[in-house]
N, C-alpha and C. Protein backbone atom coordinates (compact mmCIF):
# COMPACT_ATOMS: atom_id res chain seq x y z
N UNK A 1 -76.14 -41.31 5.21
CA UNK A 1 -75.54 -41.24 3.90
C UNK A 1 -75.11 -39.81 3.56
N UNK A 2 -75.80 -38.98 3.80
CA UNK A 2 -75.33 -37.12 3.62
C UNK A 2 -75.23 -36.68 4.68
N UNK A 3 -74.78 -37.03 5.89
CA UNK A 3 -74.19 -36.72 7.00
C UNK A 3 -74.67 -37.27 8.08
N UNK A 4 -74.79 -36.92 8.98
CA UNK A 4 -74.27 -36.98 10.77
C UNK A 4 -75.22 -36.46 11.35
N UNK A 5 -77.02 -37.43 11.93
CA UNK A 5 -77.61 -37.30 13.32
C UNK A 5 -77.21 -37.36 14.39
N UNK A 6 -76.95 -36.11 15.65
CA UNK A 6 -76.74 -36.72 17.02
C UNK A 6 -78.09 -36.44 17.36
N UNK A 7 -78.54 -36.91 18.60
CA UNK A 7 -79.94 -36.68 19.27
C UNK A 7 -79.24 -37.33 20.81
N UNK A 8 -80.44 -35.95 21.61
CA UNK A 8 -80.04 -36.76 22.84
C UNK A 8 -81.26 -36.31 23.86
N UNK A 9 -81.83 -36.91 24.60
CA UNK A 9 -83.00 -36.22 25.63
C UNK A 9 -81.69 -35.70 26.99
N UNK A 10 -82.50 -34.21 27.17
CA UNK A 10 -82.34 -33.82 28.17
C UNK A 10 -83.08 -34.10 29.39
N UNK A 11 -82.51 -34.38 30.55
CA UNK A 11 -82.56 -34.62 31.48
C UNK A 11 -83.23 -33.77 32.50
N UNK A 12 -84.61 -33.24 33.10
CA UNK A 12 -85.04 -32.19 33.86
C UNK A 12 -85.00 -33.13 35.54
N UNK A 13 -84.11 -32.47 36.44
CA UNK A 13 -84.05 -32.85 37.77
C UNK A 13 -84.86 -32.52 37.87
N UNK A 14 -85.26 -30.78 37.92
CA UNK A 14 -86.05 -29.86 38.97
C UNK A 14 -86.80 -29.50 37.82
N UNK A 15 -88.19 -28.95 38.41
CA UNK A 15 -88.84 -27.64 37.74
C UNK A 15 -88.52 -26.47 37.49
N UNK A 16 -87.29 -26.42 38.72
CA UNK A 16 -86.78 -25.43 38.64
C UNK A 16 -85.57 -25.15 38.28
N UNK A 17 -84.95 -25.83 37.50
CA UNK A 17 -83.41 -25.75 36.79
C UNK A 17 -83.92 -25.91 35.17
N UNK A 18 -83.00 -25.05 34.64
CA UNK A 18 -83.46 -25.33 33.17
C UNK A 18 -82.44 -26.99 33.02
N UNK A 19 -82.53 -27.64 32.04
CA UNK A 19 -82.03 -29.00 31.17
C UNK A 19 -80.81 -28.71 30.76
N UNK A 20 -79.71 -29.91 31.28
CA UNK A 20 -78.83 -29.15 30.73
C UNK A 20 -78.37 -29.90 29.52
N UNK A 21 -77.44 -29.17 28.43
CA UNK A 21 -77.42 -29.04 27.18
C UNK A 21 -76.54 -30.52 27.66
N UNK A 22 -77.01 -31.63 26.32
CA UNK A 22 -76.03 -32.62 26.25
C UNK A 22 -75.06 -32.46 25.28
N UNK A 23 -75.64 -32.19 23.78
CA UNK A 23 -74.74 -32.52 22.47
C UNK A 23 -74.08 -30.76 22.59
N UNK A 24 -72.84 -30.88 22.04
CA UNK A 24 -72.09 -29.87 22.40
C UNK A 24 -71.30 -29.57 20.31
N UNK A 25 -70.67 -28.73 20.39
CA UNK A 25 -69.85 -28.34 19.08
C UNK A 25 -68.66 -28.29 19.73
N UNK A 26 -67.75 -29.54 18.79
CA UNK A 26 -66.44 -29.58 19.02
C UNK A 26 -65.97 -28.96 17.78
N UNK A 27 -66.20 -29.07 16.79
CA UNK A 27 -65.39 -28.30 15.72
C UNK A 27 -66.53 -27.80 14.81
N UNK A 28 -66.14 -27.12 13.69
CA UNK A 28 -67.00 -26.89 12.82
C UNK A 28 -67.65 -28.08 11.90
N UNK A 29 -67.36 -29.16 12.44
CA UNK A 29 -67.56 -30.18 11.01
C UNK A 29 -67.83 -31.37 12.59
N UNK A 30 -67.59 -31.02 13.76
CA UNK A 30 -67.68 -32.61 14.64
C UNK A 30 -68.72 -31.63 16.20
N UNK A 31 -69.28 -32.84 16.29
CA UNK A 31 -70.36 -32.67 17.79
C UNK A 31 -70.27 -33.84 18.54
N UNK A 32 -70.74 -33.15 19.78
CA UNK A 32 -70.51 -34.26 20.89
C UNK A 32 -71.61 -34.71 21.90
N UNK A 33 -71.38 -35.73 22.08
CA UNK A 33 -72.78 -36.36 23.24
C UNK A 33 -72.33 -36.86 24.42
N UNK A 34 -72.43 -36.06 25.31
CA UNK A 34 -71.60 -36.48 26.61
C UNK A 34 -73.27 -37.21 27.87
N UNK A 35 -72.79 -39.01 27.95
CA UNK A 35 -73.83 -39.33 28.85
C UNK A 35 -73.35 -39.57 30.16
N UNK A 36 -73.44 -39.23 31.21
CA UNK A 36 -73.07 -40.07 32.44
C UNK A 36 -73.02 -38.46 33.46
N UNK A 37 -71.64 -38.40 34.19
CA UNK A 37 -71.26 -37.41 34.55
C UNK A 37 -70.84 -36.46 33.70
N UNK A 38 -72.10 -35.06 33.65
CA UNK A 38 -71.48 -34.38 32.90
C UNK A 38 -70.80 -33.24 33.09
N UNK A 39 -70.22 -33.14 34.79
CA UNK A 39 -68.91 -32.43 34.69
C UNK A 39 -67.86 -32.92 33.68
N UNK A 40 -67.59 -34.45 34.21
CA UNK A 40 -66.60 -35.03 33.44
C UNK A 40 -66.66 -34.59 31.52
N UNK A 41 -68.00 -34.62 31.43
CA UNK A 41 -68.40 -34.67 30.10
C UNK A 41 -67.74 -33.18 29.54
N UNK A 42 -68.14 -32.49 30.18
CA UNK A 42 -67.74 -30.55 29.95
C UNK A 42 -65.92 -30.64 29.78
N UNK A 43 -65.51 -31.46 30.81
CA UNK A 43 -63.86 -31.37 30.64
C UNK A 43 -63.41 -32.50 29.51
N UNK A 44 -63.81 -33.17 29.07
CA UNK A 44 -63.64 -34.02 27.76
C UNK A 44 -63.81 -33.31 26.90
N UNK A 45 -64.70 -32.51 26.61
CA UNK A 45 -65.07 -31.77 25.50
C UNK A 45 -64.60 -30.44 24.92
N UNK A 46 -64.21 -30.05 26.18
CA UNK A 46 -63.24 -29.22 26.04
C UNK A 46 -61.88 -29.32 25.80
N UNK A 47 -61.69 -30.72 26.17
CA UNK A 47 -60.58 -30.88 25.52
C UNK A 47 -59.97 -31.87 24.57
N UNK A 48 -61.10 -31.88 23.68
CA UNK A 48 -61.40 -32.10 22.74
C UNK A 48 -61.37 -30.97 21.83
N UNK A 49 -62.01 -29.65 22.05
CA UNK A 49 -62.08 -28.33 21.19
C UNK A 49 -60.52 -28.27 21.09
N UNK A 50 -59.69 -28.40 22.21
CA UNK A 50 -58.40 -27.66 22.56
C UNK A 50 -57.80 -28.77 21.55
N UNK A 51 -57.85 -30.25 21.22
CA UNK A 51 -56.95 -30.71 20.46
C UNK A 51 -57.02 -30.37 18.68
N UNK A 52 -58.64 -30.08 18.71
CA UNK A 52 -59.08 -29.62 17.56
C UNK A 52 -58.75 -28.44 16.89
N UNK A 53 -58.39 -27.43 18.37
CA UNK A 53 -57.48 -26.24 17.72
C UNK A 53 -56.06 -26.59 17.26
N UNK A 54 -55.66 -26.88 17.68
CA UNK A 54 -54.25 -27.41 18.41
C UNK A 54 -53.63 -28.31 16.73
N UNK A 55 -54.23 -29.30 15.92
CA UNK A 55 -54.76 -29.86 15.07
C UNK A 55 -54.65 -28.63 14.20
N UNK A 56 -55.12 -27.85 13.82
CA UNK A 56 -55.74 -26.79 12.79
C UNK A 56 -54.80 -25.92 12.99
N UNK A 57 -54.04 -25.38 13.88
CA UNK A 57 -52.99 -24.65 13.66
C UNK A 57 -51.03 -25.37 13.51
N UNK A 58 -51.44 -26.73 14.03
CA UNK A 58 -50.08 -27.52 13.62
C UNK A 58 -50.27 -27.69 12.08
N UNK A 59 -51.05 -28.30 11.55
CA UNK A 59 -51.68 -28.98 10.09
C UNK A 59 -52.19 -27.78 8.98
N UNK A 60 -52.59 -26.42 9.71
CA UNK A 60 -53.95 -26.13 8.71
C UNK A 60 -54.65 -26.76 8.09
N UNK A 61 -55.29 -27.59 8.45
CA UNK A 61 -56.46 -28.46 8.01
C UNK A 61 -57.18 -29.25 9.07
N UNK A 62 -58.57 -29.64 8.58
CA UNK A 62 -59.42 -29.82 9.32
C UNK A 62 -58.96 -31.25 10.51
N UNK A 63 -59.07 -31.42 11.74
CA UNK A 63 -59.01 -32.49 12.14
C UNK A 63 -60.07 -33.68 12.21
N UNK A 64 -59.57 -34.69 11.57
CA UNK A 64 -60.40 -35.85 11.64
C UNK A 64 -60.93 -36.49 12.85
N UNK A 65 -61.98 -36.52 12.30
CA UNK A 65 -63.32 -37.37 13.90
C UNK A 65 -62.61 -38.04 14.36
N UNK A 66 -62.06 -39.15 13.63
CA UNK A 66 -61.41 -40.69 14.15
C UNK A 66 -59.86 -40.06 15.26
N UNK A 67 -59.01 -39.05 14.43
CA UNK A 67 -58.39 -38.26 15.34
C UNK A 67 -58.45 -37.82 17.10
N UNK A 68 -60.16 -36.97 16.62
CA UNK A 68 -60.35 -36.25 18.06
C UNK A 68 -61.09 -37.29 19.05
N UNK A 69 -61.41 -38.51 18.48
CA UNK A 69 -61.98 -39.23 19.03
C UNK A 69 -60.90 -40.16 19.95
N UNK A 70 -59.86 -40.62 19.33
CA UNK A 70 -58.54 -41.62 19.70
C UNK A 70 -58.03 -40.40 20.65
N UNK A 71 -57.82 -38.76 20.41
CA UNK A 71 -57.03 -38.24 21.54
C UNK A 71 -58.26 -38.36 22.81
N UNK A 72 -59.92 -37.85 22.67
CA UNK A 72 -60.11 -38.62 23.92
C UNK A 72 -60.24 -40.01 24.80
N UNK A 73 -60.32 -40.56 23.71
CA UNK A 73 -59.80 -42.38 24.56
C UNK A 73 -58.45 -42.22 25.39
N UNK A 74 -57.54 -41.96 24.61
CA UNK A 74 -56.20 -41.44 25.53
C UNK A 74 -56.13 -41.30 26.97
N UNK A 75 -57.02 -39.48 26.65
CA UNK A 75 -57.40 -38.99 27.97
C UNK A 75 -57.42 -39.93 28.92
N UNK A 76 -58.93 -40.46 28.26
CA UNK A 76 -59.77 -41.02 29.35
C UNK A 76 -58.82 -42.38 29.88
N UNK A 77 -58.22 -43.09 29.10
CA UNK A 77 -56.79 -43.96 29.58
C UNK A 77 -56.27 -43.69 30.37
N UNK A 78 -55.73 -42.33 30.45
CA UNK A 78 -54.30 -42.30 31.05
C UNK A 78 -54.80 -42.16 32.76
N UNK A 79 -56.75 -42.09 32.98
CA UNK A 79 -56.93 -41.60 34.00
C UNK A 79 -57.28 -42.81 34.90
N UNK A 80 -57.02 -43.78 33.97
CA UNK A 80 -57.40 -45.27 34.87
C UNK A 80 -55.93 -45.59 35.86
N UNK A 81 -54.66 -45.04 35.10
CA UNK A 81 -53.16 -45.86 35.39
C UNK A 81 -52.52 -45.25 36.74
N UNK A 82 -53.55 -43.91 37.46
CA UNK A 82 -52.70 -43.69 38.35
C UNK A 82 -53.70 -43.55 39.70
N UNK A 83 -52.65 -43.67 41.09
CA UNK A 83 -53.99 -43.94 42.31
C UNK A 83 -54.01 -42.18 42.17
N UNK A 84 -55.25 -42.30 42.92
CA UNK A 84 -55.32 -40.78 43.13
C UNK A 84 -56.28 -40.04 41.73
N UNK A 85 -56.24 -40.97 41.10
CA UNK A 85 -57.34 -40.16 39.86
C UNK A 85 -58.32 -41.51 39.70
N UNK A 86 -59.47 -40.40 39.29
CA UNK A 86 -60.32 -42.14 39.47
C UNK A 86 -60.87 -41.67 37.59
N UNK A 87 -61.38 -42.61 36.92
CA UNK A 87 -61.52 -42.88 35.73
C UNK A 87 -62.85 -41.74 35.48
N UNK A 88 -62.77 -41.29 34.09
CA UNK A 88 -63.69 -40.16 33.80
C UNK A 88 -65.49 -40.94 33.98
N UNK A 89 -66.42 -40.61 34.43
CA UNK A 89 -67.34 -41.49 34.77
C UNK A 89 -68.78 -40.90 33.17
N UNK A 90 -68.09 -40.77 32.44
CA UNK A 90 -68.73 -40.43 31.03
C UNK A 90 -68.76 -41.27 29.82
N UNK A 91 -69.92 -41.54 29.27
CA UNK A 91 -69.87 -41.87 27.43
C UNK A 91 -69.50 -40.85 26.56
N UNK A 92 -68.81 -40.79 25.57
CA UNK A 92 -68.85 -39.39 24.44
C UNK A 92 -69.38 -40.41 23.72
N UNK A 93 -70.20 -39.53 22.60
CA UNK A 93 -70.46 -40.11 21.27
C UNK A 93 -69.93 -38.89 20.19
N UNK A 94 -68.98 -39.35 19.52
CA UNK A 94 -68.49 -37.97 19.19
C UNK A 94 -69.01 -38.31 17.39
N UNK A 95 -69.51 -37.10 16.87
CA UNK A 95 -69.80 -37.14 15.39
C UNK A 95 -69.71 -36.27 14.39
N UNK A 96 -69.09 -36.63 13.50
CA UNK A 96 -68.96 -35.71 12.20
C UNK A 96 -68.65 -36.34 10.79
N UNK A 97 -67.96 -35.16 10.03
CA UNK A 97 -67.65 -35.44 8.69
C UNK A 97 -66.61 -35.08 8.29
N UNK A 98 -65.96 -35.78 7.46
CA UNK A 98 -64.13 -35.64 6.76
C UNK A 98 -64.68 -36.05 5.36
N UNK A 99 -64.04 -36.80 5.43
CA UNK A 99 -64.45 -37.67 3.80
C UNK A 99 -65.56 -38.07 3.27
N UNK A 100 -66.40 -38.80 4.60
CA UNK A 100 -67.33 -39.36 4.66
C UNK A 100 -68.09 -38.86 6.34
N UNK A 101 -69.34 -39.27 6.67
CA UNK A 101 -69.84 -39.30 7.73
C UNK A 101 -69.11 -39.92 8.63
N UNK A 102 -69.01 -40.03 10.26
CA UNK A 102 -68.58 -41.01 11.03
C UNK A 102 -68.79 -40.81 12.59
N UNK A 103 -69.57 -41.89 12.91
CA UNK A 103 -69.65 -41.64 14.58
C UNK A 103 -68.96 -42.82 15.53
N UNK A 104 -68.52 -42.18 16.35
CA UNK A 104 -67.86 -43.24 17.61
C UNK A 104 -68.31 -43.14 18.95
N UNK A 105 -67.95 -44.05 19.71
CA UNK A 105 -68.60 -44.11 21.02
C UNK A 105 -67.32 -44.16 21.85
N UNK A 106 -66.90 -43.48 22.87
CA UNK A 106 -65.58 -43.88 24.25
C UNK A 106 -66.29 -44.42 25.00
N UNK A 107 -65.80 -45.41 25.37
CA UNK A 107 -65.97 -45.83 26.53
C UNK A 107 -65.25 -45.17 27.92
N UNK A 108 -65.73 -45.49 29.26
CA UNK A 108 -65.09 -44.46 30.48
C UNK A 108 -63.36 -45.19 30.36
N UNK A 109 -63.18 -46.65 30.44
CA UNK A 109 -61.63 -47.06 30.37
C UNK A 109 -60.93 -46.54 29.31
N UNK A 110 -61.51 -45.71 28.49
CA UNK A 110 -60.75 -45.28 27.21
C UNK A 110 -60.65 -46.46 25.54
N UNK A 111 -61.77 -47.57 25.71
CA UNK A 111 -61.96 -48.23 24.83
C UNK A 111 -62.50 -46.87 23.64
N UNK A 112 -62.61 -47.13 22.13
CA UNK A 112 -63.70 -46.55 21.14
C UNK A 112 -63.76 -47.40 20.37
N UNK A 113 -64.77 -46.99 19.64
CA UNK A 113 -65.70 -47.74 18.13
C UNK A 113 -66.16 -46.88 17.84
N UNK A 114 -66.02 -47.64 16.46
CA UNK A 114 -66.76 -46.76 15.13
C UNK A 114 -68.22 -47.79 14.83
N UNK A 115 -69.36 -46.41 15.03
CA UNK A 115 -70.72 -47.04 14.69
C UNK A 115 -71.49 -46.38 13.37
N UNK A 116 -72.83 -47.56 13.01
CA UNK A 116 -73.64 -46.39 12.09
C UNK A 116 -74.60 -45.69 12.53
N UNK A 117 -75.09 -46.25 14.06
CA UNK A 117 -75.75 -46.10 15.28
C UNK A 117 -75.44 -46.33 16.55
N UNK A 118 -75.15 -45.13 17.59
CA UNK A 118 -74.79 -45.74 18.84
C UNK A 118 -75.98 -45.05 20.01
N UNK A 119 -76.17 -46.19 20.85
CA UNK A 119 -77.11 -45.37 21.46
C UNK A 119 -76.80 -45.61 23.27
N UNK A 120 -76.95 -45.09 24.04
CA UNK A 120 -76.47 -45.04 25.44
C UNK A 120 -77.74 -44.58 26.38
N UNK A 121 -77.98 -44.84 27.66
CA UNK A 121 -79.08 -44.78 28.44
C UNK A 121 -79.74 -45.50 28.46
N UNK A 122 -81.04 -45.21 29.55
CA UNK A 122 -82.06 -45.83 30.00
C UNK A 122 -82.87 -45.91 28.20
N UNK A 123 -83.17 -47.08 28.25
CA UNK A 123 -84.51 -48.42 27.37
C UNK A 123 -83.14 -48.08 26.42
N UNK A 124 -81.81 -48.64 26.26
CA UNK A 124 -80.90 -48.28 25.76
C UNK A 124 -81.00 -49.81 24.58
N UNK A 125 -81.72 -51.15 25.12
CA UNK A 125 -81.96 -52.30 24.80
C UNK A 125 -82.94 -52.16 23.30
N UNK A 126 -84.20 -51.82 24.07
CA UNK A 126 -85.05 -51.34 23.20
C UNK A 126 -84.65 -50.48 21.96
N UNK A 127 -84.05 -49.42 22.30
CA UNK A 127 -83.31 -48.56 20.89
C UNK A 127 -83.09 -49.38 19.88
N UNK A 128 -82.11 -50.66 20.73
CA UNK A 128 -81.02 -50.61 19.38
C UNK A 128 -81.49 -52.23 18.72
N UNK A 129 -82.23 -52.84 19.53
CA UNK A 129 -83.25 -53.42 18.84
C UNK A 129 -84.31 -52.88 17.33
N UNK A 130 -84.47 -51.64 18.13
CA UNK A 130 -85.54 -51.18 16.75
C UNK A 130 -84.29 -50.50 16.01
N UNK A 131 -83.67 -50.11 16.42
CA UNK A 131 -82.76 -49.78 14.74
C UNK A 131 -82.37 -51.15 14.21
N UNK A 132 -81.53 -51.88 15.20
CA UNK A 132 -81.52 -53.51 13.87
C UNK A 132 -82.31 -53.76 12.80
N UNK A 133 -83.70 -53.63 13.73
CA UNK A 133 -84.91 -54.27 12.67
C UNK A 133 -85.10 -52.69 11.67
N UNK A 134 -84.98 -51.51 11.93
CA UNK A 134 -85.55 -50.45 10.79
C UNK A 134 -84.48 -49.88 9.83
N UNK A 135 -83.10 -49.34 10.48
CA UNK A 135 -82.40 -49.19 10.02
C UNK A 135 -81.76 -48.96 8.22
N UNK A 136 -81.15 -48.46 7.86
CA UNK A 136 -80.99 -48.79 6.25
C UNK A 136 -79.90 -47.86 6.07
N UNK A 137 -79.11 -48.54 5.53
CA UNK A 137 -77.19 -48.08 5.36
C UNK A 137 -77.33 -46.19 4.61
N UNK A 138 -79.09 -46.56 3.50
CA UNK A 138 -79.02 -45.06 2.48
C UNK A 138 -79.58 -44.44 3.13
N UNK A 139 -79.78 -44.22 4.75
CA UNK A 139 -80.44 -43.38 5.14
C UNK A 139 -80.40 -42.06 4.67
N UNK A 140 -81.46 -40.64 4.85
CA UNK A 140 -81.06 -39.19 4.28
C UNK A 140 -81.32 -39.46 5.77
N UNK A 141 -80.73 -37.88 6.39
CA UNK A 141 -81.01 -37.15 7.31
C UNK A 141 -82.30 -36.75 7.90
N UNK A 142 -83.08 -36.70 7.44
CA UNK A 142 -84.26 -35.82 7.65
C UNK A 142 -85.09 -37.48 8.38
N UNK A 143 -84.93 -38.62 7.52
CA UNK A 143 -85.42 -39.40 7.27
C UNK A 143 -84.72 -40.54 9.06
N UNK A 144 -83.19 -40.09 9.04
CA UNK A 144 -82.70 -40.66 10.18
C UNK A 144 -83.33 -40.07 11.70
N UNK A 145 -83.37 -38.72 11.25
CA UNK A 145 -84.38 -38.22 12.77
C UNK A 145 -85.10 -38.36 13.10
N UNK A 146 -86.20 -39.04 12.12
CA UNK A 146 -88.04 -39.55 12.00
C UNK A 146 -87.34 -40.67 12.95
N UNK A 147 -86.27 -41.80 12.60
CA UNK A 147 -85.92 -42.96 12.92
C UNK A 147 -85.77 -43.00 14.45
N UNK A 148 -84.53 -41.81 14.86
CA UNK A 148 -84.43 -41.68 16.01
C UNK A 148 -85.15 -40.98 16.77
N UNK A 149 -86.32 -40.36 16.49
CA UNK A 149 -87.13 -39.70 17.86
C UNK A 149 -88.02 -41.24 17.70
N UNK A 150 -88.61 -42.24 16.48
CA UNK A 150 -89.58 -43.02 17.07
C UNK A 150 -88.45 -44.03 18.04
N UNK A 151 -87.43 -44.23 18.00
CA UNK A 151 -86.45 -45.12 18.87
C UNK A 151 -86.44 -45.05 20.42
N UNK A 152 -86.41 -43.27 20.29
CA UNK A 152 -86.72 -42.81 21.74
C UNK A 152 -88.28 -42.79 22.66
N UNK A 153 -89.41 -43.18 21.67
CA UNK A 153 -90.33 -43.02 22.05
C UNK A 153 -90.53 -44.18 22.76
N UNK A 154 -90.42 -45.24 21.60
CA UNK A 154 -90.25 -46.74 22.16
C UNK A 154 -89.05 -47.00 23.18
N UNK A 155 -88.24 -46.43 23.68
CA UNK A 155 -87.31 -46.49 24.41
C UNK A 155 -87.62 -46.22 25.83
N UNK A 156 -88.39 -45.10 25.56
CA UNK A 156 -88.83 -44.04 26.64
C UNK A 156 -90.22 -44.78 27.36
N UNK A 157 -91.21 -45.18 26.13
CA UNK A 157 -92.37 -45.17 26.38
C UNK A 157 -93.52 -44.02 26.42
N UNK A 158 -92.81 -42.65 26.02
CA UNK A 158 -93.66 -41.58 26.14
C UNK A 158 -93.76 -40.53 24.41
N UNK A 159 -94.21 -39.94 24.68
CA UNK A 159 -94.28 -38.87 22.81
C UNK A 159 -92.79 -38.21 23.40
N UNK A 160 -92.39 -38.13 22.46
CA UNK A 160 -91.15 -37.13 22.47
C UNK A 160 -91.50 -35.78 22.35
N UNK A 161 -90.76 -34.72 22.80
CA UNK A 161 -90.90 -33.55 23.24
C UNK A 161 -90.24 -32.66 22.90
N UNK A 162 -90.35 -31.40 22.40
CA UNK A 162 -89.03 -30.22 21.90
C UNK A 162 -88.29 -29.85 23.14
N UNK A 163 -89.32 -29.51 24.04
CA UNK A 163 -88.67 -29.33 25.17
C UNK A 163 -87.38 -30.00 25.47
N UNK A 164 -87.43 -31.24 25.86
CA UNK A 164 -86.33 -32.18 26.26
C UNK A 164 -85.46 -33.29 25.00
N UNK A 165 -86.02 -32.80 23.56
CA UNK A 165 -84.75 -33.17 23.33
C UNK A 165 -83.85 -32.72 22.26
N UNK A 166 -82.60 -32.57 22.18
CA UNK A 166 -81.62 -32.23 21.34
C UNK A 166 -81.40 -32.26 20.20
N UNK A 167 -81.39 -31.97 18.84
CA UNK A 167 -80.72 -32.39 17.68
C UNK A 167 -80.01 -31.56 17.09
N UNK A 168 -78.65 -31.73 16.58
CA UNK A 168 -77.69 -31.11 15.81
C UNK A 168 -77.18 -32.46 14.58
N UNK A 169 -77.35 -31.53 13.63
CA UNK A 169 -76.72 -32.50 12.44
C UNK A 169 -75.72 -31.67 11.65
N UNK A 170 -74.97 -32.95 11.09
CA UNK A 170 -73.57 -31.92 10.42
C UNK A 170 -73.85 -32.91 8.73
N UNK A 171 -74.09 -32.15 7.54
CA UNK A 171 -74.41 -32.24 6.47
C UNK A 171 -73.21 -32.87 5.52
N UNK A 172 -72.99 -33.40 4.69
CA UNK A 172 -71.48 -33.55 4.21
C UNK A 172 -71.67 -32.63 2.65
N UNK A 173 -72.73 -31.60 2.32
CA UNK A 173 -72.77 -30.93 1.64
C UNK A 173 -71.94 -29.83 1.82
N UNK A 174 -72.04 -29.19 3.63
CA UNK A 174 -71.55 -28.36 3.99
C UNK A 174 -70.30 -27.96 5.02
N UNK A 175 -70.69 -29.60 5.66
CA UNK A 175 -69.55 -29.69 6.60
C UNK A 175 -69.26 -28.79 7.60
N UNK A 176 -70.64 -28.36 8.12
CA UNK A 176 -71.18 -27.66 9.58
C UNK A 176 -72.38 -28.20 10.59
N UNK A 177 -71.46 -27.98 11.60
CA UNK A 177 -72.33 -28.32 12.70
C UNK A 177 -73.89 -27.32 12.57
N UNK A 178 -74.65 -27.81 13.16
CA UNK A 178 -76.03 -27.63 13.29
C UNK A 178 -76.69 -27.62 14.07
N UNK A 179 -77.78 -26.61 15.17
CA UNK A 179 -78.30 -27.41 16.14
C UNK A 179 -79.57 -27.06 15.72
N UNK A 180 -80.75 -27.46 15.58
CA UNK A 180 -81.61 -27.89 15.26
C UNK A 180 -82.94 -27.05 16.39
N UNK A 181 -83.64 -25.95 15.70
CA UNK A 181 -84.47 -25.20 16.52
C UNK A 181 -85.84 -25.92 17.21
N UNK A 182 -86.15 -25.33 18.02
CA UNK A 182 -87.80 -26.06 18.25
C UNK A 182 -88.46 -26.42 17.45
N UNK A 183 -88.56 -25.45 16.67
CA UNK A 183 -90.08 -25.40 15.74
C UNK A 183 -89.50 -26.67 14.44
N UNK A 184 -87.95 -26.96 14.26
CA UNK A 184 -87.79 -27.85 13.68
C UNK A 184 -88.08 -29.00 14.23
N UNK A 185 -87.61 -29.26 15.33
CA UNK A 185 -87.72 -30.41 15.59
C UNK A 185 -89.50 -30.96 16.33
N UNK A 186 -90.13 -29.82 16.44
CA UNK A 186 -92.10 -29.90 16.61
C UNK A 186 -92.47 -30.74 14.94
N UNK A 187 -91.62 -30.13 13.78
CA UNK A 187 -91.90 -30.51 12.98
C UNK A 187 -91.73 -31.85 12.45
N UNK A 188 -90.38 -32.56 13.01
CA UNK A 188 -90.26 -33.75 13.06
C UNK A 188 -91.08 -35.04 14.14
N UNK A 189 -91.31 -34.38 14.98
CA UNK A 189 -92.04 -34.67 16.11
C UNK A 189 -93.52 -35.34 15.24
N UNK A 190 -93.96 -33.94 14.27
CA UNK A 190 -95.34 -34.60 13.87
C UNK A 190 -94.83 -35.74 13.09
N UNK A 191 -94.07 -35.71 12.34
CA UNK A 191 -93.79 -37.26 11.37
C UNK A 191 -93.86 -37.96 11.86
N UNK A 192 -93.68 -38.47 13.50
CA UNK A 192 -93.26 -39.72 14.11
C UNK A 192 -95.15 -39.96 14.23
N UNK A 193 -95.85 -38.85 14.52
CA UNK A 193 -97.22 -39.71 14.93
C UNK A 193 -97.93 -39.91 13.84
N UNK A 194 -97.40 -39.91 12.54
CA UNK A 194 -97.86 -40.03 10.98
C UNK A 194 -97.77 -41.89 11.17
């Protein structure tokens, strides 16, 4: 209802590689969740920033989610129609604020939707089961992250962790991206075992 949760667990191969970053800043007001291949994910998103500039200096004004979201479906379209390119092997979940809040999901063929929850990955079933049943249209923010780390727990099967996972929220007070420090999200962490 006052803006825009992304969340995403990072992924540790090695002990010895740090995690790499999923949710990304596409504009000042939109963020991104790249699941699958995330080379592919890095070149979507980037060019995504590039339409977002691109947008802001044709218009002077902000570009709309639903916008940067339809130019990457495009993309990701135009990469199915020819031999020799094979289709981007990524989810975006791209999210922000214009008027109102709004998140979408691409699909790799270049399908999108508009969700009030989208969720992608492993116990991906489980998630969206427990948001059906918990869910509530007036969510606050603070209150949606309690929602989504217990989603992931039950998803996961394990306590959720600062370490491995992500949060950036974009406010519709302020209409900035956000990424969300440790010690914040340790703090949300304790709500879930309340």
């Amino acid at each position: 209802q006052d803006g825009v949760v992304l969340m995403a667990l990072r992924m540790i191969v090695s002990p010895l590689t740090d995690p790499t970053e999923k949710i990304s800043k596409v504009d000042e007001h939109v963020g991104a969740i790249a699941a699958g291949l995330m080379g592919d994910g890095m070149v979507l998103i980037d060019r995504c920033r590039l339409d977002a500039q691109i947008f802001r200096l044709t218009y002077n004004d902000i570009p709309p989610v639903k916008y940067l979201t339809k130019k990457i479906a495009e993309y990701k379209q135009l990469h199915t129609l020819y031999a020799g390119s094979r289709p981007f092997g990524v989810m975006i979940i791209l999210g922000g604020v214009d008027d109102r809040p709004q998140l979408f999901q691409t699909h790799p063929g270049g399908a999108y939707f508009s969700y009030k929850v989208a969720v992608v990955g492993e116990g991906k079933e489980k998630a969206i089961e427990f948001f059906k049943e918990n869910y509530k249209e007036e969510l606050k923010m603070k209150d949606a992250i309690v929602l989504g780390l217990k989603a992931i727990q039950i998803a996961s099967g394990e306590k959720p962790s600062s370490d491995i996972i992500e949060i950036a929220v974009i406010s519709m007070a302020d209409k900035k991206f956000r990424k969300l420090g440790k010690e914040e999200i340790e703090s949300f962490i304790s709500k879930v075992e309340e």
